[in-house]
N, C-alpha and C. Protein backbone atom coordinates (compact mmCIF):
# COMPACT_ATOMS: atom_id res chain seq x y z
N UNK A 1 -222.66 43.20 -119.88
CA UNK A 1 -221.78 43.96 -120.71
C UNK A 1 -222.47 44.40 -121.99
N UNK A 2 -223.86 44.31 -122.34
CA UNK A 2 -224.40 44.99 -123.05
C UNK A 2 -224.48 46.54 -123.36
N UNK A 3 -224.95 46.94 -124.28
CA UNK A 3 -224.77 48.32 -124.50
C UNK A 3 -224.32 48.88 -124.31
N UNK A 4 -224.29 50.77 -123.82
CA UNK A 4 -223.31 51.63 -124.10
C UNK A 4 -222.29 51.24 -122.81
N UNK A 5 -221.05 51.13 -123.57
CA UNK A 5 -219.71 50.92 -122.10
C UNK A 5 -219.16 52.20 -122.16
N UNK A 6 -219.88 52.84 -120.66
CA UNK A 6 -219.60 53.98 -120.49
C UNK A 6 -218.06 54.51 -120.26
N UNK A 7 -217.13 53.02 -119.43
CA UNK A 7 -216.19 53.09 -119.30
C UNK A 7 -215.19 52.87 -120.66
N UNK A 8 -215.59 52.63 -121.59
CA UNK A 8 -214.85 52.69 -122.81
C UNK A 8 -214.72 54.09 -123.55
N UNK A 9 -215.56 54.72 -123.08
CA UNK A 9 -216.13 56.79 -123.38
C UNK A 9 -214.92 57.11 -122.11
N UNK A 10 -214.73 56.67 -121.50
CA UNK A 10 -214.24 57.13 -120.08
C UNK A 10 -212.79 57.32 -120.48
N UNK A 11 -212.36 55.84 -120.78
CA UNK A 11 -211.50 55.47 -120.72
C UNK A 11 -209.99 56.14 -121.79
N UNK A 12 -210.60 57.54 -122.92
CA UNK A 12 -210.09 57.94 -123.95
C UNK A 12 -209.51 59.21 -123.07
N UNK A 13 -210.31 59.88 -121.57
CA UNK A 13 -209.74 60.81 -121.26
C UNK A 13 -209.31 60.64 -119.48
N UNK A 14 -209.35 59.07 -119.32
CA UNK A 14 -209.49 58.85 -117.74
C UNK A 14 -208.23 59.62 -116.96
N UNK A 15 -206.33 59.00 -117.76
CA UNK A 15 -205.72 59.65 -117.25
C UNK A 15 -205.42 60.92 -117.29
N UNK A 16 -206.21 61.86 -118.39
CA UNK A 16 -205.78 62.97 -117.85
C UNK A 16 -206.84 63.87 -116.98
N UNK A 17 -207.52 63.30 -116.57
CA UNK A 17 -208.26 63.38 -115.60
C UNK A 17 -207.92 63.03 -114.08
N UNK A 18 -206.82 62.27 -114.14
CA UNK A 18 -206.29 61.49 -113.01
C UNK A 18 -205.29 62.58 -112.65
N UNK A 19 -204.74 63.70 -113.25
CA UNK A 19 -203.16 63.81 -113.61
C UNK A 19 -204.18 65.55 -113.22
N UNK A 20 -204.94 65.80 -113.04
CA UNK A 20 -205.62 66.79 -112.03
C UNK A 20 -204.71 67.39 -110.68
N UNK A 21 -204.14 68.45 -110.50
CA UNK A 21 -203.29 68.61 -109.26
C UNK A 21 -204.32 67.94 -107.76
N UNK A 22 -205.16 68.78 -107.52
CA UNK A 22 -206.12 67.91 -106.54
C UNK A 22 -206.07 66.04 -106.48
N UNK A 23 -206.55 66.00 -107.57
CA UNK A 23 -206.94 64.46 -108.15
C UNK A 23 -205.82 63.95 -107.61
N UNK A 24 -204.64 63.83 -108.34
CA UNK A 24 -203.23 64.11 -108.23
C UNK A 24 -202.91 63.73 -106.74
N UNK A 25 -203.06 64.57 -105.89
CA UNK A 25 -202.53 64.52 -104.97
C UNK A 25 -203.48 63.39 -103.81
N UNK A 26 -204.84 63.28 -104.08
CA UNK A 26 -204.96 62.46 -103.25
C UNK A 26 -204.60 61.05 -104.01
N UNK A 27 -204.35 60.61 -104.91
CA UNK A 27 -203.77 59.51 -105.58
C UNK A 27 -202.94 59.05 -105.21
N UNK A 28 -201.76 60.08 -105.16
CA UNK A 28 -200.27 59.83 -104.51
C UNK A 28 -200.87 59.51 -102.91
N UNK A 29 -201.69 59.98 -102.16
CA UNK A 29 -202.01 59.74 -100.94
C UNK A 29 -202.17 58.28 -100.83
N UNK A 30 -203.09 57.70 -101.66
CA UNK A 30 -203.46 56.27 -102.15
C UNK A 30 -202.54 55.23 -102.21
N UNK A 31 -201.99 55.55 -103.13
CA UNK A 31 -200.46 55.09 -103.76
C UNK A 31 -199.93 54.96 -102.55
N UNK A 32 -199.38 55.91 -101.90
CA UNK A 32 -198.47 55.76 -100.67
C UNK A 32 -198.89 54.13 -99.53
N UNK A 33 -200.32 54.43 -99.29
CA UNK A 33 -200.92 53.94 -98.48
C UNK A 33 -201.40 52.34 -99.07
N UNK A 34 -201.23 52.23 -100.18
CA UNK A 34 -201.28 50.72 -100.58
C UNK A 34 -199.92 49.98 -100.72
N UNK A 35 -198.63 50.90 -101.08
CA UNK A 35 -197.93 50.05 -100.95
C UNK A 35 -197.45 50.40 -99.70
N UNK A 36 -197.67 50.84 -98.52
CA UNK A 36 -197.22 50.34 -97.24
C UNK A 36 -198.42 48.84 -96.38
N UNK A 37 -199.42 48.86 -97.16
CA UNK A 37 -199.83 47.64 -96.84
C UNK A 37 -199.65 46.59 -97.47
N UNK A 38 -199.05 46.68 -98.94
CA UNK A 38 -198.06 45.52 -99.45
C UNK A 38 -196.73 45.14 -98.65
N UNK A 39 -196.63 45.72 -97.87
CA UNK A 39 -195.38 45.84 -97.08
C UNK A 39 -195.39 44.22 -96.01
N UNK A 40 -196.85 44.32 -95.78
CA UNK A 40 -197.21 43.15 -95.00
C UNK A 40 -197.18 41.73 -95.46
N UNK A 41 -197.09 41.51 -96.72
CA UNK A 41 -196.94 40.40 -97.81
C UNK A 41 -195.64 40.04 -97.34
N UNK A 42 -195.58 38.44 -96.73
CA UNK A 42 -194.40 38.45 -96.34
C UNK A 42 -193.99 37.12 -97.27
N UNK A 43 -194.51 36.70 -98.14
CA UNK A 43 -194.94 35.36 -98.88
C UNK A 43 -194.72 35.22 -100.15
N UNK A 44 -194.03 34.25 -100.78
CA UNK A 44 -193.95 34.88 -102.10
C UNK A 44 -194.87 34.51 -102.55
N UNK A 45 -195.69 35.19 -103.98
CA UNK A 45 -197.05 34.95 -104.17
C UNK A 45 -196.99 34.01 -105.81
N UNK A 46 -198.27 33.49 -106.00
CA UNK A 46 -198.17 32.95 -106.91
C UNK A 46 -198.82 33.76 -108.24
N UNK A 47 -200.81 33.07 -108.72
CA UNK A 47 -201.23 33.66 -109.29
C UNK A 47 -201.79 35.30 -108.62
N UNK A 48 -201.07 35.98 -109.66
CA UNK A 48 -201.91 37.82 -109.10
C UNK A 48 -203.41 38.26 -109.90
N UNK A 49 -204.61 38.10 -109.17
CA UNK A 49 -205.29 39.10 -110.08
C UNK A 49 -205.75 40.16 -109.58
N UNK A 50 -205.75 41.45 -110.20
CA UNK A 50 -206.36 42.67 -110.61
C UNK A 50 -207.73 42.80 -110.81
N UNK A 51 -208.62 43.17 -110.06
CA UNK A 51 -209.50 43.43 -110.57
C UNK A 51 -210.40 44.68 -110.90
N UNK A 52 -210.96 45.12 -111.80
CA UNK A 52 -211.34 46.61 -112.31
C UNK A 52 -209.90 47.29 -112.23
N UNK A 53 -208.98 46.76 -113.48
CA UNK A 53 -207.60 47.28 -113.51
C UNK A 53 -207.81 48.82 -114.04
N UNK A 54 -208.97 48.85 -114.88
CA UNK A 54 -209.16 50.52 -115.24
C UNK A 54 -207.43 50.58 -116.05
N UNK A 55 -207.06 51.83 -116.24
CA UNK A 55 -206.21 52.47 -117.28
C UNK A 55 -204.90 51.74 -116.96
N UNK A 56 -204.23 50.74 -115.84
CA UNK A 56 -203.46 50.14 -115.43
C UNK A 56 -202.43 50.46 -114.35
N UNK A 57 -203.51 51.59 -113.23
CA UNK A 57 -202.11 52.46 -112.29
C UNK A 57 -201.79 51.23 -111.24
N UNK A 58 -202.27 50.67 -111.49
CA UNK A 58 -201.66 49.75 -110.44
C UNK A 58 -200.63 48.36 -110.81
N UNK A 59 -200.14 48.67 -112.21
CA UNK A 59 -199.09 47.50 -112.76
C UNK A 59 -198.18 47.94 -111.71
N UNK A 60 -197.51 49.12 -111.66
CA UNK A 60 -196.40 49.25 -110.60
C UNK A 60 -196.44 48.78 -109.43
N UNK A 61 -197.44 48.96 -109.21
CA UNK A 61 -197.66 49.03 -106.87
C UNK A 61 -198.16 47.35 -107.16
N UNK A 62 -198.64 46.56 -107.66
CA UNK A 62 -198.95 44.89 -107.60
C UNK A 62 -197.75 44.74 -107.07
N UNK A 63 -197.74 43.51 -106.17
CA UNK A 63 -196.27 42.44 -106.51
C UNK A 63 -196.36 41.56 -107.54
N UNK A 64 -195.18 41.29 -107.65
CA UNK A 64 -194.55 40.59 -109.02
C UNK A 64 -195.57 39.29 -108.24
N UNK A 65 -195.48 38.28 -109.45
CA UNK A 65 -195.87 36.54 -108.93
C UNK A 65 -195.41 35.80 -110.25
N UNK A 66 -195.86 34.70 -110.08
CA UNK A 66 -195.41 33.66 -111.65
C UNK A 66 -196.05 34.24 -112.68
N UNK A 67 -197.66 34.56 -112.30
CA UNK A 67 -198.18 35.30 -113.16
C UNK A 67 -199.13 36.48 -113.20
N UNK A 68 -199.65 37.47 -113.56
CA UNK A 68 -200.03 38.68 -112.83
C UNK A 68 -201.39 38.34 -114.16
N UNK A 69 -202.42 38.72 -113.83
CA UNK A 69 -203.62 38.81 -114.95
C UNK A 69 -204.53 40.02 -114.52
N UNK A 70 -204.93 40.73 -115.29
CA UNK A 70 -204.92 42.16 -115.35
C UNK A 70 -207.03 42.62 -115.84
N UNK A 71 -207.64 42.52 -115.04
CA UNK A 71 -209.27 42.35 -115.19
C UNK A 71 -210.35 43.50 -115.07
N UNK A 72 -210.73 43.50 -116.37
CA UNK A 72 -211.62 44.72 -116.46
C UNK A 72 -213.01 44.26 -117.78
N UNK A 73 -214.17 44.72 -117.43
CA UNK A 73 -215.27 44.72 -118.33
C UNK A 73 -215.29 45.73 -119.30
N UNK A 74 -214.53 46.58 -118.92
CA UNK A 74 -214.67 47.74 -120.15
C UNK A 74 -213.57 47.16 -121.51
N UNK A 75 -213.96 47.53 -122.58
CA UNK A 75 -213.29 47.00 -123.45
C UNK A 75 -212.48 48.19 -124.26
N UNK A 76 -212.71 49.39 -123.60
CA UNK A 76 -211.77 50.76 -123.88
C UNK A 76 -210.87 50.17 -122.58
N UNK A 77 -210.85 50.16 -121.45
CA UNK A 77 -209.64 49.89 -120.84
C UNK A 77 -208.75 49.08 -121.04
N UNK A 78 -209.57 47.86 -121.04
CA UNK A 78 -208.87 46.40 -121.84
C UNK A 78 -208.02 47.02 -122.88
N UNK A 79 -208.38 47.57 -123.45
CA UNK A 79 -207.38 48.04 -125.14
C UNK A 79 -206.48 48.85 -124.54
N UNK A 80 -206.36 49.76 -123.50
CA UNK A 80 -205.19 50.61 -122.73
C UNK A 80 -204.41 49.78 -122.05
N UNK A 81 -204.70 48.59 -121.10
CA UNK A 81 -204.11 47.74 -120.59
C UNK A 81 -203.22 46.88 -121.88
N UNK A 82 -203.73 46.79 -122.96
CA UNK A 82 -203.21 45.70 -124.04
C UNK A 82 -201.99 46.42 -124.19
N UNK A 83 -201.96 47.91 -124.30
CA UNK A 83 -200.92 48.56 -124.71
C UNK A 83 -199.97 49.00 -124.01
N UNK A 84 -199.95 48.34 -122.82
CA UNK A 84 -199.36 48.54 -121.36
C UNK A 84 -198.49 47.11 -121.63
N UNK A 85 -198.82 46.26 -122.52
CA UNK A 85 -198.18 44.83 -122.74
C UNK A 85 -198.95 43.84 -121.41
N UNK A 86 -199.24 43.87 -120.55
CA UNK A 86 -200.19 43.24 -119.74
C UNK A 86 -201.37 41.98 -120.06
N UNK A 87 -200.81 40.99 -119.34
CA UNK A 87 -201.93 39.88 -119.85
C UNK A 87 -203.62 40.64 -119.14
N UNK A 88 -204.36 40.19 -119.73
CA UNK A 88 -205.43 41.14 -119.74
C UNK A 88 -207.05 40.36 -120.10
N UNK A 89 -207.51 40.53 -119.17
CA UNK A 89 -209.00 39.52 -119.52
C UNK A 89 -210.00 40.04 -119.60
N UNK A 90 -211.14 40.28 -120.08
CA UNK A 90 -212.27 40.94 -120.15
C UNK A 90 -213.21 40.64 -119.79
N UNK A 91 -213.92 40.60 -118.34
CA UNK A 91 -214.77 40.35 -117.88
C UNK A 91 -215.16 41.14 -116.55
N UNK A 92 -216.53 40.26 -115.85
CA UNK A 92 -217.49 41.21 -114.81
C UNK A 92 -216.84 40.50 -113.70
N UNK A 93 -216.68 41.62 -112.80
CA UNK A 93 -216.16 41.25 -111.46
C UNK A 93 -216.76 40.23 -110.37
N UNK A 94 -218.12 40.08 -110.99
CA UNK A 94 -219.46 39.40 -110.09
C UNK A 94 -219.60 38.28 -110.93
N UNK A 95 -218.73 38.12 -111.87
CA UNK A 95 -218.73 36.52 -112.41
C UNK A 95 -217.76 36.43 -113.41
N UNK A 96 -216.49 35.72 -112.79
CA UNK A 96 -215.39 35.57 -113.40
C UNK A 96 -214.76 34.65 -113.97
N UNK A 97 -214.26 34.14 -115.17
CA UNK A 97 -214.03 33.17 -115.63
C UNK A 97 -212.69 32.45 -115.73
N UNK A 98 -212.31 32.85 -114.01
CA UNK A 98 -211.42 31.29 -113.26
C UNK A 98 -211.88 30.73 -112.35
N UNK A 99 -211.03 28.81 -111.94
CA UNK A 99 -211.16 28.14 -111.09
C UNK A 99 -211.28 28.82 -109.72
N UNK A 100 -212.14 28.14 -109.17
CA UNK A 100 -211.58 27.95 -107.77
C UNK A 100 -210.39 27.98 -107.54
N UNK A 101 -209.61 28.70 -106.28
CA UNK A 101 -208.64 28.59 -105.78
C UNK A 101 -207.58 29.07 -106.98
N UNK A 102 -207.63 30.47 -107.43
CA UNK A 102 -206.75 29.93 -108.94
C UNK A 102 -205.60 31.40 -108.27
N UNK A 103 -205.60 32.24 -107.43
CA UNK A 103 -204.96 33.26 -107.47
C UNK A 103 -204.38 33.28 -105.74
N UNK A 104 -203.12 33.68 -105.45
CA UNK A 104 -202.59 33.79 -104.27
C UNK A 104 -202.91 34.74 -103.71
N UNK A 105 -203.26 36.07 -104.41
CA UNK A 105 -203.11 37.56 -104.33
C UNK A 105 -204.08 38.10 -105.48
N UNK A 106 -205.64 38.73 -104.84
CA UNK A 106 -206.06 39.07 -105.62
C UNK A 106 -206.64 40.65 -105.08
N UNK A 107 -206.50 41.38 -106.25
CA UNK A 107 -206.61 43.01 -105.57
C UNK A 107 -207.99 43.77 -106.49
N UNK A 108 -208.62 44.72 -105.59
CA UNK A 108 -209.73 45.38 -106.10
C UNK A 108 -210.12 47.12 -105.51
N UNK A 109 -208.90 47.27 -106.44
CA UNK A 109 -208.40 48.73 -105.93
C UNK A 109 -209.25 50.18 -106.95
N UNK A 110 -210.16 50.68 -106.15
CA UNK A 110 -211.07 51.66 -107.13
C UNK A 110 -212.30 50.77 -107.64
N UNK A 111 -212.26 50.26 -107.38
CA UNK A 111 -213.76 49.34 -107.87
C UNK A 111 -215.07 49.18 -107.27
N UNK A 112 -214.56 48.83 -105.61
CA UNK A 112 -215.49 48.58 -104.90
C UNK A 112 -216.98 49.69 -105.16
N UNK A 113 -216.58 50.70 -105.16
CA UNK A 113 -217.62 52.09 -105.14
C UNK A 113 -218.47 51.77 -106.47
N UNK A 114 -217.90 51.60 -107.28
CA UNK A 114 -218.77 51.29 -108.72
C UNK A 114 -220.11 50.11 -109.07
N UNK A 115 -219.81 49.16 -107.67
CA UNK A 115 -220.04 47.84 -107.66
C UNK A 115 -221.27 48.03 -106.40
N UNK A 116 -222.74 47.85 -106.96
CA UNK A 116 -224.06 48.00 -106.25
C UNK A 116 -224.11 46.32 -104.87
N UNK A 117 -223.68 45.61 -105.92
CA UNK A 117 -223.93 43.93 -104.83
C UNK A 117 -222.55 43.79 -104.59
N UNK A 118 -221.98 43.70 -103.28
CA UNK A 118 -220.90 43.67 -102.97
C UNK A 118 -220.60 42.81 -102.70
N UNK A 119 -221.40 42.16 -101.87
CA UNK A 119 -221.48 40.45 -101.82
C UNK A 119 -221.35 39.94 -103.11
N UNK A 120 -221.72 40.13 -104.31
CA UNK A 120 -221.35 39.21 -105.53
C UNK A 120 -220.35 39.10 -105.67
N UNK A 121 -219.20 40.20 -105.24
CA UNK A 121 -217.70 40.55 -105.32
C UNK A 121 -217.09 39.73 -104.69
N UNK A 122 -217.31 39.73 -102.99
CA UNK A 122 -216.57 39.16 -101.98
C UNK A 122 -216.98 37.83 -102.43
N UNK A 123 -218.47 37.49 -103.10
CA UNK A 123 -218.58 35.80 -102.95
C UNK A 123 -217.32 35.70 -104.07
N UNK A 124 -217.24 36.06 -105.59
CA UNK A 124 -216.35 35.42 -106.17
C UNK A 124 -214.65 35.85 -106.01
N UNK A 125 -214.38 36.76 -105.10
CA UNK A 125 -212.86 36.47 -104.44
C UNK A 125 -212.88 36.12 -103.86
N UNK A 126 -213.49 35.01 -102.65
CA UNK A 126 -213.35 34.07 -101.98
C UNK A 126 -213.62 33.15 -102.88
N UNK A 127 -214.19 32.62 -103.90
CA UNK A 127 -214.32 31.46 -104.81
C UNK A 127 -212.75 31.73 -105.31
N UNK A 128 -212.36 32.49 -105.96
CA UNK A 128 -211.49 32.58 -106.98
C UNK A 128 -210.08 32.66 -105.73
N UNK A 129 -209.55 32.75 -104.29
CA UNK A 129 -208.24 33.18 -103.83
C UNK A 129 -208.25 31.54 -103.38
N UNK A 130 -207.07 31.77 -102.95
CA UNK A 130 -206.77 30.60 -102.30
C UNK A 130 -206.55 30.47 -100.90
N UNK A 131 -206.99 29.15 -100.28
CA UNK A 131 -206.64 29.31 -99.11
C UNK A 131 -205.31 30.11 -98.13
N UNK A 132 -205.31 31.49 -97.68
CA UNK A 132 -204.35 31.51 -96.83
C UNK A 132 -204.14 32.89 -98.07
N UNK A 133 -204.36 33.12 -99.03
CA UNK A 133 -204.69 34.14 -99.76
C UNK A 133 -204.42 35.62 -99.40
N UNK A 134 -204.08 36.84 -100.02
CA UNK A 134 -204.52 38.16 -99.61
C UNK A 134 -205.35 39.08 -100.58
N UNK A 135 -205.99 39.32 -100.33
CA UNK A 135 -206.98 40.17 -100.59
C UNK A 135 -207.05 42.23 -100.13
N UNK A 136 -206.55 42.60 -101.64
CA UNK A 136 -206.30 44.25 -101.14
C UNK A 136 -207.16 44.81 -102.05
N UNK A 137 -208.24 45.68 -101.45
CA UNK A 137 -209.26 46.19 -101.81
C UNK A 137 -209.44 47.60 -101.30
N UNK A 138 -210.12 48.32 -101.75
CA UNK A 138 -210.23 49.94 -101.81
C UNK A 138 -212.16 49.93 -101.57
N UNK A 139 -212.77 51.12 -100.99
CA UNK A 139 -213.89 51.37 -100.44
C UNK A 139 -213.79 52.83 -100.41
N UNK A 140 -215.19 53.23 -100.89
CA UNK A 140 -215.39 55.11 -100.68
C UNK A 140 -216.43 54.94 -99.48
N UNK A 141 -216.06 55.51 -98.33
CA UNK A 141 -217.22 55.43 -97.41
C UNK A 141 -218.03 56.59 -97.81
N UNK A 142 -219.25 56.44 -97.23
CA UNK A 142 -220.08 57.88 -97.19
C UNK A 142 -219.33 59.18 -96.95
N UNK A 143 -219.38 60.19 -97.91
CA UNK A 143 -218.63 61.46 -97.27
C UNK A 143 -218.67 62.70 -98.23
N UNK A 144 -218.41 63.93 -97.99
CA UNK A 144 -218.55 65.47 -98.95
C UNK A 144 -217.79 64.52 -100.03
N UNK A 145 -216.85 64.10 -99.88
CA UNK A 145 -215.80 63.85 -101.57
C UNK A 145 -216.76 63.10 -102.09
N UNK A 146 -217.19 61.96 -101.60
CA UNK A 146 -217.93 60.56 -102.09
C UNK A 146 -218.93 61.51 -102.76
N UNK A 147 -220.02 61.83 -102.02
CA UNK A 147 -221.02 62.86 -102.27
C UNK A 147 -221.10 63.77 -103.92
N UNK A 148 -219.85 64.71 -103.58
CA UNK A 148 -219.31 65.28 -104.68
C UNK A 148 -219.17 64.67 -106.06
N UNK A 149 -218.36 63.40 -105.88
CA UNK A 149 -218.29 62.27 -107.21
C UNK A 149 -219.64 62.13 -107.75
N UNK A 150 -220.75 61.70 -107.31
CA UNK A 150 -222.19 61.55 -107.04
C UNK A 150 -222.71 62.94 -107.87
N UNK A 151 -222.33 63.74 -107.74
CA UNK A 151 -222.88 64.86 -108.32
C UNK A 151 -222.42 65.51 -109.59
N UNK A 152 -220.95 64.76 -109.66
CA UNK A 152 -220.32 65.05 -110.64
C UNK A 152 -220.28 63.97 -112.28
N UNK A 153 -221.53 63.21 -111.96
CA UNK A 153 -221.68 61.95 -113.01
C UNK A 153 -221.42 60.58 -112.65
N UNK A 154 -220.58 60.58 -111.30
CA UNK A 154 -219.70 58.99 -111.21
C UNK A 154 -221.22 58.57 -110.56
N UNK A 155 -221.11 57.23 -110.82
CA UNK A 155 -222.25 56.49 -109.83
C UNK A 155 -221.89 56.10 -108.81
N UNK A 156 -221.08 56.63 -107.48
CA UNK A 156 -220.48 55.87 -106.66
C UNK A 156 -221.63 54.95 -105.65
N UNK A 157 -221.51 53.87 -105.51
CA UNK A 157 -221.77 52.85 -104.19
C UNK A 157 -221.23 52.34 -102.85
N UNK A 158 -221.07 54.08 -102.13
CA UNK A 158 -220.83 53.82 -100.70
C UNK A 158 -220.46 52.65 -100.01
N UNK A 159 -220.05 52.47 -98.93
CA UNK A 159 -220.06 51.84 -98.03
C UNK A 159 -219.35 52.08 -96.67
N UNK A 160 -220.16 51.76 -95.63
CA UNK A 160 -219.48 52.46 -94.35
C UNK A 160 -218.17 51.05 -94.11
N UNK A 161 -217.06 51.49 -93.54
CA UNK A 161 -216.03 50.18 -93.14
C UNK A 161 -216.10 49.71 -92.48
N UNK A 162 -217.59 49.95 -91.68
CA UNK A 162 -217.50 48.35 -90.72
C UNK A 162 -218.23 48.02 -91.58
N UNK A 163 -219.40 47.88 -92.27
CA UNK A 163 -219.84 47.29 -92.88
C UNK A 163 -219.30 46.39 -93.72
N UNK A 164 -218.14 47.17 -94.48
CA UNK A 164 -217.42 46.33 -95.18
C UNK A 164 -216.38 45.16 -94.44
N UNK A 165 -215.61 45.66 -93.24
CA UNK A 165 -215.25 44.62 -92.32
C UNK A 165 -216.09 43.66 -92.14
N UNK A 166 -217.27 43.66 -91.69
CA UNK A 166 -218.28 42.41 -91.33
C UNK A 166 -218.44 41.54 -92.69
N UNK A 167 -218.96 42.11 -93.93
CA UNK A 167 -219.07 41.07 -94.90
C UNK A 167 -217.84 40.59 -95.23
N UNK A 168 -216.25 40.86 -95.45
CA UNK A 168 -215.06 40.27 -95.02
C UNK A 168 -214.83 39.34 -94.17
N UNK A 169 -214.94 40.04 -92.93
CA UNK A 169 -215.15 38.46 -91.47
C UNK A 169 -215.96 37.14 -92.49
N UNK A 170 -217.42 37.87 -92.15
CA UNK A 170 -218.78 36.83 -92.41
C UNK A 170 -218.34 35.88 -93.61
N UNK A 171 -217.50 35.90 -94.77
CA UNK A 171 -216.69 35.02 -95.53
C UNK A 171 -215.50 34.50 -95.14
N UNK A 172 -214.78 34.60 -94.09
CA UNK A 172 -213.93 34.22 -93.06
C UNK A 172 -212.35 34.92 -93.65
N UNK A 173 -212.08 36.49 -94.44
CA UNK A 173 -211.30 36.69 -94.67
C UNK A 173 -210.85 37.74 -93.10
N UNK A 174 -209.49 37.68 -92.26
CA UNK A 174 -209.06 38.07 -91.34
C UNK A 174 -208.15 39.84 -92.11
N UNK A 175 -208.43 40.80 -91.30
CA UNK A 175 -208.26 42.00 -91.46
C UNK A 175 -206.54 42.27 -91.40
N UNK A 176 -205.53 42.48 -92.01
CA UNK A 176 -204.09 42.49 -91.90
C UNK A 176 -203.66 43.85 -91.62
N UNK A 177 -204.22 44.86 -92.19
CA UNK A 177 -203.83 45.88 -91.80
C UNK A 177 -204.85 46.82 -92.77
N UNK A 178 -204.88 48.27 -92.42
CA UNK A 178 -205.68 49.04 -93.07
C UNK A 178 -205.04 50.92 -92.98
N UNK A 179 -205.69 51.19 -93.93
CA UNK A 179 -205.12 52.84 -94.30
C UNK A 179 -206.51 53.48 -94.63
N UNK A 180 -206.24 54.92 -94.64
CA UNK A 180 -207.15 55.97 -95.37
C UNK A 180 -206.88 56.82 -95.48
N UNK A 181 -207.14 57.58 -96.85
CA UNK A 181 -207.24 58.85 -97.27
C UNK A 181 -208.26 59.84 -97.58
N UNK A 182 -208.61 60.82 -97.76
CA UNK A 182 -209.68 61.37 -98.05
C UNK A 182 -210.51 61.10 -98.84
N UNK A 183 -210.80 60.11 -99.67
CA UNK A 183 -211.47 59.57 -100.53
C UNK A 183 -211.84 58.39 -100.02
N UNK A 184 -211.03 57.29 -99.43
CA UNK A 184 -210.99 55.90 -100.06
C UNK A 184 -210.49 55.67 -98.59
N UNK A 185 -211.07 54.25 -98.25
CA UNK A 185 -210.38 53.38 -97.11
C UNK A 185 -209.56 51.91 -98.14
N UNK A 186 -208.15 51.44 -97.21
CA UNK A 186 -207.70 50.71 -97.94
C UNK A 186 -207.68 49.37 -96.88
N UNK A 187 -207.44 48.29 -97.52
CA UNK A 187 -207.64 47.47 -96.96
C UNK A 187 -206.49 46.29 -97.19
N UNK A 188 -205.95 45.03 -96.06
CA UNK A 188 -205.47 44.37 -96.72
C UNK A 188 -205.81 43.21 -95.40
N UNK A 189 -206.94 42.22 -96.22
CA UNK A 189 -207.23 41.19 -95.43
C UNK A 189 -206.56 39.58 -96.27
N UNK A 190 -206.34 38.38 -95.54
CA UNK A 190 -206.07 37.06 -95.31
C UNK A 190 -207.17 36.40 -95.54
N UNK A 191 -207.25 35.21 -96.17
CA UNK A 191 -208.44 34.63 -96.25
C UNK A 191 -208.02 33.27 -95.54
């Protein structure tokens, strides 16, 4: 978390950047498609974490739990999340500062692409969920949109979905159901 936090520069014009008719519309595509795989949550959940909460579009679409904690390294988002009223922590997704076993339901929606070692990810949400756990995560596979982002400043970090299925399995989280939109594959695996 040294030097320039690009996502704190980001973070002054992210939503109206989001709020793009195009943009816009594959979002709502998103949106749609994550909470019909919350749909599968049949459990009531305990601790919730968020991770790379970014500007906070996903306070709505989370489920409720005892307690919801809201996780991002940028410290311009963190300050948008603060003002959202949201408990809110500031840290790196590849090394996080809870227990073992500390969350029922932990989500990583828009992140994955940003994130070069993916395995650092999956190792600490399998450290950090709990047994029997769900895990809902977002992926840009290779593609013209992905591509496009790439050209347009974002640093995206691909990944094809089996690939990402196998390092899921290979930590022993089981696949619950899955979606996609033109951007983004969604995911909602069991640990």
């Amino acid at each position: 978390m040294r030097g320039l936090d690009l996502w704190s520069l980001k973070s002054k014009t992210y939503r109206a950047g989001r709020s793009l008719p195009l943009v816009r519309r594959i979002l709502d595509t998103e949106v749609r498609n994550l909470k019909a795989l919350l749909c599968d949550i049949e459990v009531p959940l305990d601790g919730i974490l968020d991770i790379g909460s970014g500007s906070g579009s996903t306070l709505d679409i989370l489920p409720k739990g005892k307690f919801r904690i809201f996780m991002d390294r940028s410290t311009g988002m963190t300050r948008t999340l603060r003002q959202m009223h949201a408990y809110v922590v500031r840290a790196d997704a590849q090394s996080m500062p809870f227990r073992e076993g500390s969350f029922s339901f932990v989500a990583a929606v828009g992140l994955t692409e940003y994130i070069r070692e993916k395995d650092r990810l999956v190792d600490e949400v399998e450290r950090v969920i709990l047994p029997g756990g769900f895990f809902l995560s977002t992926i840009s596979p290779p593609g013209l949109l992905n591509s496009l982002r790439n050209l347009m400043g974002h640093r995206i970090h691909s990944i094809r979905r089996g690939v990402w299925k196998r390092l899921l399995s290979s930590r022993g989280f089981r696949i619950q159901s899955e979606c996609k939109s033109m951007v983004q594959a969604q995911f909602l695996y069991k640990s």
